[in-house]
C-alpha atoms as a PDB file:
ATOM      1  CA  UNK A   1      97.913 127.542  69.789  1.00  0.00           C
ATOM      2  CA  UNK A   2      99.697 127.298  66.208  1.00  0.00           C
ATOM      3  CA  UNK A   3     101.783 124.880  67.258  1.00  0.00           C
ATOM      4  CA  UNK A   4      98.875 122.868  68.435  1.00  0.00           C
ATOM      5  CA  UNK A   5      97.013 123.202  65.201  1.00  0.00           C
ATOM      6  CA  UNK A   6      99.887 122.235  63.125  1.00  0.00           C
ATOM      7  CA  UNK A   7     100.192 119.084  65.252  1.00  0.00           C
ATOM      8  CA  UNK A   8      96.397 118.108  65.147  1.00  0.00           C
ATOM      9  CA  UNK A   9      96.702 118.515  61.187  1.00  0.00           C
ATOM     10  CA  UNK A  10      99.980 116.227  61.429  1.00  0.00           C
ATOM     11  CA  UNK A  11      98.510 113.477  63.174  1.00  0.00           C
ATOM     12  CA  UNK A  12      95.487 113.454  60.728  1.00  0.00           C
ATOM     13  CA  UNK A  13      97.693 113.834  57.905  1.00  0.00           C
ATOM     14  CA  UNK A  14      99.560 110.622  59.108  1.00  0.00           C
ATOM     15  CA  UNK A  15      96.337 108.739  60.000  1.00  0.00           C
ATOM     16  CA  UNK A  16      95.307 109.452  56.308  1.00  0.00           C
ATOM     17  CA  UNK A  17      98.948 108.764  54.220  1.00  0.00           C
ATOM     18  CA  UNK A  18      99.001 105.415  56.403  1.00  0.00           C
ATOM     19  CA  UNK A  19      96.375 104.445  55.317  1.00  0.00           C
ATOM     20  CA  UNK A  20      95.906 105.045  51.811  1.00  0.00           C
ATOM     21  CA  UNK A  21      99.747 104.398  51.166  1.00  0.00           C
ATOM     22  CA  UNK A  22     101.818 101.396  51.897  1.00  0.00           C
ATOM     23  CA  UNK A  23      99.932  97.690  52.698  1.00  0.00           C
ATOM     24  CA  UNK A  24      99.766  98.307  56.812  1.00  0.00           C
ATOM     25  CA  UNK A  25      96.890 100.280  57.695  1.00  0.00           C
ATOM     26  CA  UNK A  26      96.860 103.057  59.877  1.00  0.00           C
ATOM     27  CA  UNK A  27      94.896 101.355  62.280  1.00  0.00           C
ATOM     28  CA  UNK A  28      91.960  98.217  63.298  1.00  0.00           C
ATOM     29  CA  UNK A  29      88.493  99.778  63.506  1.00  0.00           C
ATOM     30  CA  UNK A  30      86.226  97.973  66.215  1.00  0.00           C
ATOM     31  CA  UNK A  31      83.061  98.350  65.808  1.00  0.00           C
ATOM     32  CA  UNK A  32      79.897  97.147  68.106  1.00  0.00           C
ATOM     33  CA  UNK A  33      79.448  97.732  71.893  1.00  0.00           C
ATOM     34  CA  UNK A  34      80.941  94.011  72.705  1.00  0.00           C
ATOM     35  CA  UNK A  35      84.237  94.766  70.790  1.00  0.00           C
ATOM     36  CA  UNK A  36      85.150  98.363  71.605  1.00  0.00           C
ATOM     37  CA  UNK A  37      84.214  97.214  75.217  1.00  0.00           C
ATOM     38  CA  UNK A  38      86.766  94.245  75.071  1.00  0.00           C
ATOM     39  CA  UNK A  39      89.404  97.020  73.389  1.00  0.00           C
ATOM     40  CA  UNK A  40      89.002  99.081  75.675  1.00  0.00           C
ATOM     41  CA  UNK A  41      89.393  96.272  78.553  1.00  0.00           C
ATOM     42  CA  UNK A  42      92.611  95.533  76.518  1.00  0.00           C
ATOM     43  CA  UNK A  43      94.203  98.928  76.745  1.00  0.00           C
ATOM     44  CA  UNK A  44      93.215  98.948  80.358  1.00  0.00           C
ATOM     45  CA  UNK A  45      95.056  96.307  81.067  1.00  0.00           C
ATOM     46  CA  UNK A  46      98.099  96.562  78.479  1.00  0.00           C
ATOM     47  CA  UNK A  47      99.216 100.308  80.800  1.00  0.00           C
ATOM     48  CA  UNK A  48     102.078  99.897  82.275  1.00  0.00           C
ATOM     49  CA  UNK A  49     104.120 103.079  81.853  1.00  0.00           C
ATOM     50  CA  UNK A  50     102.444 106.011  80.289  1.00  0.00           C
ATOM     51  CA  UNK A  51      98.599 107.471  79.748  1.00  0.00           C
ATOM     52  CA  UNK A  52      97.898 110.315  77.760  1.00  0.00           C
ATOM     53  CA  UNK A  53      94.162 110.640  77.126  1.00  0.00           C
ATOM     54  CA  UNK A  54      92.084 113.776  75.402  1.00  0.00           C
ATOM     55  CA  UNK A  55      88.481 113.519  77.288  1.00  0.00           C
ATOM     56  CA  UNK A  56      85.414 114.984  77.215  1.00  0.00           C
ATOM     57  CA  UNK A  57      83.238 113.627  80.353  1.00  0.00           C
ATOM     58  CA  UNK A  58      79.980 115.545  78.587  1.00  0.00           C
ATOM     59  CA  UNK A  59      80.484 114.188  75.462  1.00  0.00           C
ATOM     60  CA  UNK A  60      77.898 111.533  75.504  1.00  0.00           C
ATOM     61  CA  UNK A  61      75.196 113.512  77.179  1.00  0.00           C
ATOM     62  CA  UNK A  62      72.046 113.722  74.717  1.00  0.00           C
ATOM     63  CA  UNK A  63      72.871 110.219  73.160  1.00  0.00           C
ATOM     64  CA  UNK A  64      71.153 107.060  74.011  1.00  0.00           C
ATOM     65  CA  UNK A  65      74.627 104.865  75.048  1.00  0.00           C
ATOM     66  CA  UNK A  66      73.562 101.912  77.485  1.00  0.00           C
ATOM     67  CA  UNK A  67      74.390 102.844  80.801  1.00  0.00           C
ATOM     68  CA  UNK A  68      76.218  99.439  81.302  1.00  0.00           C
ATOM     69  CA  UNK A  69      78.656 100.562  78.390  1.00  0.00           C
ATOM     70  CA  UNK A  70      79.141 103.891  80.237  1.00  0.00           C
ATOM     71  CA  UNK A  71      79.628 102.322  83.374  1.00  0.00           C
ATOM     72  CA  UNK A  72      82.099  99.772  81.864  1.00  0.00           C
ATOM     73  CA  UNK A  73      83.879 102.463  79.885  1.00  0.00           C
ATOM     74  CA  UNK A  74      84.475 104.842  82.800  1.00  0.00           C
ATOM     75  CA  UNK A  75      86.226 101.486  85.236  1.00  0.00           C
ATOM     76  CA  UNK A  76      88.426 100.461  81.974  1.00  0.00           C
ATOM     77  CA  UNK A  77      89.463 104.174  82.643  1.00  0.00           C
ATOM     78  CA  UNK A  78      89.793 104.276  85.988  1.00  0.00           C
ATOM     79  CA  UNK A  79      91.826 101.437  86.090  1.00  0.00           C
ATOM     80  CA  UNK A  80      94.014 102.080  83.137  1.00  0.00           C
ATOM     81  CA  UNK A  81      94.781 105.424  85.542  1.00  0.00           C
ATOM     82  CA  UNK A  82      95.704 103.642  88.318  1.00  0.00           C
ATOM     83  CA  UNK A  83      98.246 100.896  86.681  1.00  0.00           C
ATOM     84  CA  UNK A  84     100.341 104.361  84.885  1.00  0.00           C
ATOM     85  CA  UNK A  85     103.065 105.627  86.518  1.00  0.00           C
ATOM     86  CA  UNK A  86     102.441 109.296  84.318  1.00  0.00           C
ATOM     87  CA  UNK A  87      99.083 110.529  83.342  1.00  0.00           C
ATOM     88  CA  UNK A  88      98.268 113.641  81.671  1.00  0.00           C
ATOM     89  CA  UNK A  89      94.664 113.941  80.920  1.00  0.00           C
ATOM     90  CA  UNK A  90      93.544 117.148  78.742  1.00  0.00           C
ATOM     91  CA  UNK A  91      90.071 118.171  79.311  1.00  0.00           C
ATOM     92  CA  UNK A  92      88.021 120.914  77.469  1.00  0.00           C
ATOM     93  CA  UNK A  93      86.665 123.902  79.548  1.00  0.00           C
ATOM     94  CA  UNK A  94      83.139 123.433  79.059  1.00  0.00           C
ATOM     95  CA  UNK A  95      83.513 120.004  80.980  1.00  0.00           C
ATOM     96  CA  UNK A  96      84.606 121.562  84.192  1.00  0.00           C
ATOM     97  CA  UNK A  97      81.316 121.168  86.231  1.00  0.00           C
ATOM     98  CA  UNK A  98      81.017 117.745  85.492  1.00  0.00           C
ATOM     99  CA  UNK A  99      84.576 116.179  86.089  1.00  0.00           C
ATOM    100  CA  UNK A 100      83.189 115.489  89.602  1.00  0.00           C
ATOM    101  CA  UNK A 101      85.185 112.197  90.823  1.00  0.00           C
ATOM    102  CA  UNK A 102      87.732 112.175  87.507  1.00  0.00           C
ATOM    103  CA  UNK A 103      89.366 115.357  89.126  1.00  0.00           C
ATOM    104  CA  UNK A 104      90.509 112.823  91.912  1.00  0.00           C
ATOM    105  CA  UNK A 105      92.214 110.259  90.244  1.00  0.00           C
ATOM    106  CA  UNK A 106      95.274 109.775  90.133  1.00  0.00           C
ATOM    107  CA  UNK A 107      98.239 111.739  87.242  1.00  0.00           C
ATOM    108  CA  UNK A 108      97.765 115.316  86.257  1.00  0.00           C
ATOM    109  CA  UNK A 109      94.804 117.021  84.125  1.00  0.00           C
ATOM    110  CA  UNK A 110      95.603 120.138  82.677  1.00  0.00           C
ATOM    111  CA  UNK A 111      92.272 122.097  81.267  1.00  0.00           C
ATOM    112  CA  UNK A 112      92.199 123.749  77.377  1.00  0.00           C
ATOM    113  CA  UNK A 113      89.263 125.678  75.733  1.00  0.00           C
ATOM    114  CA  UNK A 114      88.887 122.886  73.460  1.00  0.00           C
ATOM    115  CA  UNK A 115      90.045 119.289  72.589  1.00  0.00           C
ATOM    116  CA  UNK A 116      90.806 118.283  68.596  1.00  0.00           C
ATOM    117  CA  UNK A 117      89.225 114.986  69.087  1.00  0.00           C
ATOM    118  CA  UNK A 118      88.742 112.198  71.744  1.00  0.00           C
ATOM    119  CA  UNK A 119      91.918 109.854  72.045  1.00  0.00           C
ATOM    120  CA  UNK A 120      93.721 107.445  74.573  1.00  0.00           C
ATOM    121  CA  UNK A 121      97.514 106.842  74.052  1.00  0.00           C
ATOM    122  CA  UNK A 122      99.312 103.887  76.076  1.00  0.00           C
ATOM    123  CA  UNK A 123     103.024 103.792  76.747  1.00  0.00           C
ATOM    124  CA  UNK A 124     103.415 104.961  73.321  1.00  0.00           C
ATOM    125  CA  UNK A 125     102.439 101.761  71.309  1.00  0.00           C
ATOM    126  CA  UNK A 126      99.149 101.963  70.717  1.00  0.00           C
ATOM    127  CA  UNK A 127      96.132 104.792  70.648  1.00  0.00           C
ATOM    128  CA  UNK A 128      92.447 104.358  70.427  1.00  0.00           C
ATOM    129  CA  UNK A 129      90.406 107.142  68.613  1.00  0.00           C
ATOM    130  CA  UNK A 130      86.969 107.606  67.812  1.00  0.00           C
ATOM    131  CA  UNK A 131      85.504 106.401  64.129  1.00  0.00           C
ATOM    132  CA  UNK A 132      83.814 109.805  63.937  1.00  0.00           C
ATOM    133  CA  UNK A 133      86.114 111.569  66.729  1.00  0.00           C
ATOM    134  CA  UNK A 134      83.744 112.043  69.301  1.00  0.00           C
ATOM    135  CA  UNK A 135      82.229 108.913  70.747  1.00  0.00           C
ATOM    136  CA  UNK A 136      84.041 105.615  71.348  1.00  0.00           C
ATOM    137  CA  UNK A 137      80.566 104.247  71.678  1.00  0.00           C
ATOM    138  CA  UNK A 138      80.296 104.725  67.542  1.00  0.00           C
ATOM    139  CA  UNK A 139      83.311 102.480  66.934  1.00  0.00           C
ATOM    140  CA  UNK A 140      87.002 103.465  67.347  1.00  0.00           C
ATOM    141  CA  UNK A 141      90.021 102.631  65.423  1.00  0.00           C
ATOM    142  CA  UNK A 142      92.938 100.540  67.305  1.00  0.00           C
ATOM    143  CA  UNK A 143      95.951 102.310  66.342  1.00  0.00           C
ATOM    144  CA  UNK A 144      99.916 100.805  66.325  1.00  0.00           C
ATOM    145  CA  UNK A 145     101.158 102.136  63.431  1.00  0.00           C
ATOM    146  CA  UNK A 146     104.445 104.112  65.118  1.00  0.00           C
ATOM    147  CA  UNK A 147     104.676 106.762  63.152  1.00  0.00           C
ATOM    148  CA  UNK A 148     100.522 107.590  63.454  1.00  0.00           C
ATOM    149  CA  UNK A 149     101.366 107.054  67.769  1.00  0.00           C
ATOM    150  CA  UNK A 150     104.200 109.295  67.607  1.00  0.00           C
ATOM    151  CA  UNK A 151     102.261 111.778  65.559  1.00  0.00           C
ATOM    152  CA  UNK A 152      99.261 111.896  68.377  1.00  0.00           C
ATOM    153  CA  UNK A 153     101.816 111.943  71.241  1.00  0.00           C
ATOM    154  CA  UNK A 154     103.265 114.989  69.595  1.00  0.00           C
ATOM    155  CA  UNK A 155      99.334 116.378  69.482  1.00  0.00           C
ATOM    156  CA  UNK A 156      99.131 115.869  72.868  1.00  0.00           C
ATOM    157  CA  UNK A 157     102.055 117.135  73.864  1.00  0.00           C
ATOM    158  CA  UNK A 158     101.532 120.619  71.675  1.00  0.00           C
ATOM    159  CA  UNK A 159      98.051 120.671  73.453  1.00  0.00           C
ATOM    160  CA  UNK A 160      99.595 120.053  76.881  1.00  0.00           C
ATOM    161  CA  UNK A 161     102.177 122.582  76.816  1.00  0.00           C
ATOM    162  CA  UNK A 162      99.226 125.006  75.917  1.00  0.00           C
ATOM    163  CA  UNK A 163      96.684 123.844  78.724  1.00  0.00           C
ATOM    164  CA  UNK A 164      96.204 125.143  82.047  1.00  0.00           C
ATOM    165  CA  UNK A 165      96.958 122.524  85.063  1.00  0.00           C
ATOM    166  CA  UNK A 166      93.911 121.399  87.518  1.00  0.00           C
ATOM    167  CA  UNK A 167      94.897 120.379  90.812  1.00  0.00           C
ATOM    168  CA  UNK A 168      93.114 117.888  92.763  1.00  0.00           C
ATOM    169  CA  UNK A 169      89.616 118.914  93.765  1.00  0.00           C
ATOM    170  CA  UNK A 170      89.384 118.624  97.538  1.00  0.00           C
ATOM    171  CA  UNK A 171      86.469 116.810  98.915  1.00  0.00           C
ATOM    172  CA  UNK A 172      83.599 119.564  99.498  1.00  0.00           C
ATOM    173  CA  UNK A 173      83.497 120.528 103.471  1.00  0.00           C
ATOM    174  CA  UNK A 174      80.458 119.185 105.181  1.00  0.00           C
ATOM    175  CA  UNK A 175      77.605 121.860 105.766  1.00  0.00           C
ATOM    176  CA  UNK A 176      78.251 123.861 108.941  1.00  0.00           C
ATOM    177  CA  UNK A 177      75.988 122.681 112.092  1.00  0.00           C
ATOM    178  CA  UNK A 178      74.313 125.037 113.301  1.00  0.00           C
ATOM    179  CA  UNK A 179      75.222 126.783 116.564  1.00  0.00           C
ATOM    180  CA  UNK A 180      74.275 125.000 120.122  1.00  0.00           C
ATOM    181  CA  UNK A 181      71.500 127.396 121.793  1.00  0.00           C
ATOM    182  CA  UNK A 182      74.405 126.622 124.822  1.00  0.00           C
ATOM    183  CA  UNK A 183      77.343 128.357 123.271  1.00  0.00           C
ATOM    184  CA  UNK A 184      75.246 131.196 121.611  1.00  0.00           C
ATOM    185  CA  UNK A 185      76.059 133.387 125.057  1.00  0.00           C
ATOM    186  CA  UNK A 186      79.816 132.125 124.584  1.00  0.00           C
ATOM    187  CA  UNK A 187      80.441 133.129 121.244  1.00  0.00           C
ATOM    188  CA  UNK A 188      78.594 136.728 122.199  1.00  0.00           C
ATOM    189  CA  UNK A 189      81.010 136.948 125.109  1.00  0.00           C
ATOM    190  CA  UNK A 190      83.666 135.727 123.314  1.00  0.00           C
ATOM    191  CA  UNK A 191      83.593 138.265 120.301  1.00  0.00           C
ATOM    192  CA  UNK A 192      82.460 141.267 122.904  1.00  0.00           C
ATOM    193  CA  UNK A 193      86.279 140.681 123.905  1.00  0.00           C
ATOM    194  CA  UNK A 194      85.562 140.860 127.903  1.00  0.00           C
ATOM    195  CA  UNK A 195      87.506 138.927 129.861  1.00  0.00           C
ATOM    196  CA  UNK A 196      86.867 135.118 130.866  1.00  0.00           C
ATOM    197  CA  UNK A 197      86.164 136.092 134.567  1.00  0.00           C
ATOM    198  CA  UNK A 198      84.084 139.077 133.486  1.00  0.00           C
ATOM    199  CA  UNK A 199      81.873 136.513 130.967  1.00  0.00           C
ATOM    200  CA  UNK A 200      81.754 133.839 133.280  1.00  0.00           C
ATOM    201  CA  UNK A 201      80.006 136.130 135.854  1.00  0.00           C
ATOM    202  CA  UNK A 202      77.710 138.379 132.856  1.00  0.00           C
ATOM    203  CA  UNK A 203      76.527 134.382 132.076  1.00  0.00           C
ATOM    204  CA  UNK A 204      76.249 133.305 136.137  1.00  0.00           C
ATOM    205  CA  UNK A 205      78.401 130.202 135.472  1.00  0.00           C
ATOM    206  CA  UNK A 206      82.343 128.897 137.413  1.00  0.00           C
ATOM    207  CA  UNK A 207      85.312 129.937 135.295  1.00  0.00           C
ATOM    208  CA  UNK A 208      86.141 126.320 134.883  1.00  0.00           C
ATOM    209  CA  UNK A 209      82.298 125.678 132.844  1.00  0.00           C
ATOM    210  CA  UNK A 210      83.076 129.203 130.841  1.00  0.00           C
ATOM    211  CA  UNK A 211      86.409 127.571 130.131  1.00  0.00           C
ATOM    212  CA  UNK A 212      84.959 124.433 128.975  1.00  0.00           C
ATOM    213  CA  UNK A 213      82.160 125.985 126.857  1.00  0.00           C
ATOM    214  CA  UNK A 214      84.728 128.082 124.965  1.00  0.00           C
ATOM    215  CA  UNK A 215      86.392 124.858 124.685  1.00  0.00           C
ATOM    216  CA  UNK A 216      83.498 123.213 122.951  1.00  0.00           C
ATOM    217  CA  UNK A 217      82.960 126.077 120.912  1.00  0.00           C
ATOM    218  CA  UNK A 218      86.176 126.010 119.007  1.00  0.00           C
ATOM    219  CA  UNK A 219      86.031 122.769 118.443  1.00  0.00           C
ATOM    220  CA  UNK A 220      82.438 123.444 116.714  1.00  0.00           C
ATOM    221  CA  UNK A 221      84.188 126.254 115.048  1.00  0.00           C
ATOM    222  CA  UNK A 222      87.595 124.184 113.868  1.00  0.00           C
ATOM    223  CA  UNK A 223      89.928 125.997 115.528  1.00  0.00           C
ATOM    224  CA  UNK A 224      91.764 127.006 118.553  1.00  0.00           C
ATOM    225  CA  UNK A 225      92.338 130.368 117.782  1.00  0.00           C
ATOM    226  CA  UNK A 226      89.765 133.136 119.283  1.00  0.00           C
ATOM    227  CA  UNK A 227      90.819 135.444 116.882  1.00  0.00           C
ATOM    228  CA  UNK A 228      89.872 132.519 114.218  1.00  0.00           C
ATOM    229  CA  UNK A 229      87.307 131.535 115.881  1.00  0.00           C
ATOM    230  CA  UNK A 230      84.925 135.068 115.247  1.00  0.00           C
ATOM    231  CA  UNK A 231      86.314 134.789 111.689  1.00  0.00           C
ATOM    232  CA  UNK A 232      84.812 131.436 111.375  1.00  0.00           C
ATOM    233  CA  UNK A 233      81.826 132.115 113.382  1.00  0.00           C
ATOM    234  CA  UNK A 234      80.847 134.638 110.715  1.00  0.00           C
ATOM    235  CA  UNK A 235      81.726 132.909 107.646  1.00  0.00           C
ATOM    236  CA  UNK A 236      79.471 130.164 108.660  1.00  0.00           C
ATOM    237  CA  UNK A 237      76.940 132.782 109.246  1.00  0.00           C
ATOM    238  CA  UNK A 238      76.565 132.635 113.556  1.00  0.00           C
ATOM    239  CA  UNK A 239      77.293 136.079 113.875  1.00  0.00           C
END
């Protein structure tokens, strides 16, 4: 975590030398909802290699931003994501339970207790930081001095290296049906651990419709294992 402080003081330290020394600023601020929409349209669609992004999804929650600006922010985003071929997106930890979709795009997140400030990177040219760090929405300044880009990449990578990775959230499993009145008697029969003759008799039914209701019932239950099948049964609560 000291080398990530020492690089988040770096990359200040170079926004502020550039530009108070020398003639080239450090960077173009854009200020208005029109502009640093049309920037970040721009950086969406200048990606070609390389997207390294600090984000905070919760960030803007309690402010009044236009919805059409958060909409329009979010697809310049999502698409910039999908032209990269790498991503690494650093999130902080208190954003978690409300990454919802962004955990499914495409590149690697990687989760950290806290992020300096909010920042895009692309291929290494150019970055786009908040005016007052937090909220593009507020204005942002259009960076492409190198040595100010190099000096973020190098926060981001000190970050990175400290973060812990996020895989892929997988889609949430559909609520469990409840159990056919039917198969109730099967799955009783079934986790008694008689035999299919003996059950098919205790339920008055032919072998062949005792066969075919266990049938249906582990395909209810998502498997084809009986042993599976009463381990399933009771984590969906049937037993």
């Amino acid at each position: 975590m000291a080398e990530s402080a020492g690089s988040v003081m770096l990359a200040r330290s170079a926004m502020n030398r550039a530009a108070t020394e020398g003639q080239r600023p450090a960077g173009r601020p854009v200020r208005g909802a029109r502009r640093i929409s049309a920037a970040l349209a721009g950086l969406a669609a200048s990606t070609r290699h390389e997207l390294l992004t600090f984000d905070d999804p919760v960030a803007s929650a309690g402010f009044a931003i236009p919805e059409p600006f958060l909409e329009l922010a979010g697809a310049c985003m999502r698409a910039a994501v999908e032209r990269a071929e790498e991503v690494r997106r650093i999130v902080p930890r208190h954003a978690l339970p409300r990454l919802g979709e962004g955990l499914r795009l495409p590149g690697r997140a990687r989760l950290a207790e806290a992020i300096p400030f909010k920042m895009i990177v692309v291929d290494r040219t150019v970055a786009a930081v908040p005016l007052d760090l937090e909220l593009l929405y507020n204005g942002l300044l259009l960076i492409r001095d190198p040595v100010v880009v190099q000096a973020l990449v190098r926060t981001h990578h000190a970050c990175w290296t400290a973060a812990e990775e996020l895989t892929s959230a997988a889609p949430p499993p559909p609520p469990p049906r409840d159990l056919p009145p039917r198969l109730r008697p099967v799955l009783d029969a079934l986790l008694s651990g008689v035999t299919d003759e003996t059950a098919a008799t205790r339920l008055g039914v032919s072998a062949r419709t005792y066969s075919r209701r266990v049938g249906e019932l582990m395909a209810a239950l998502g498997t084809t294992s009986r042993f599976r099948a009463g381990a399933e049964a009771a984590r969906r609560g049937w037993v």
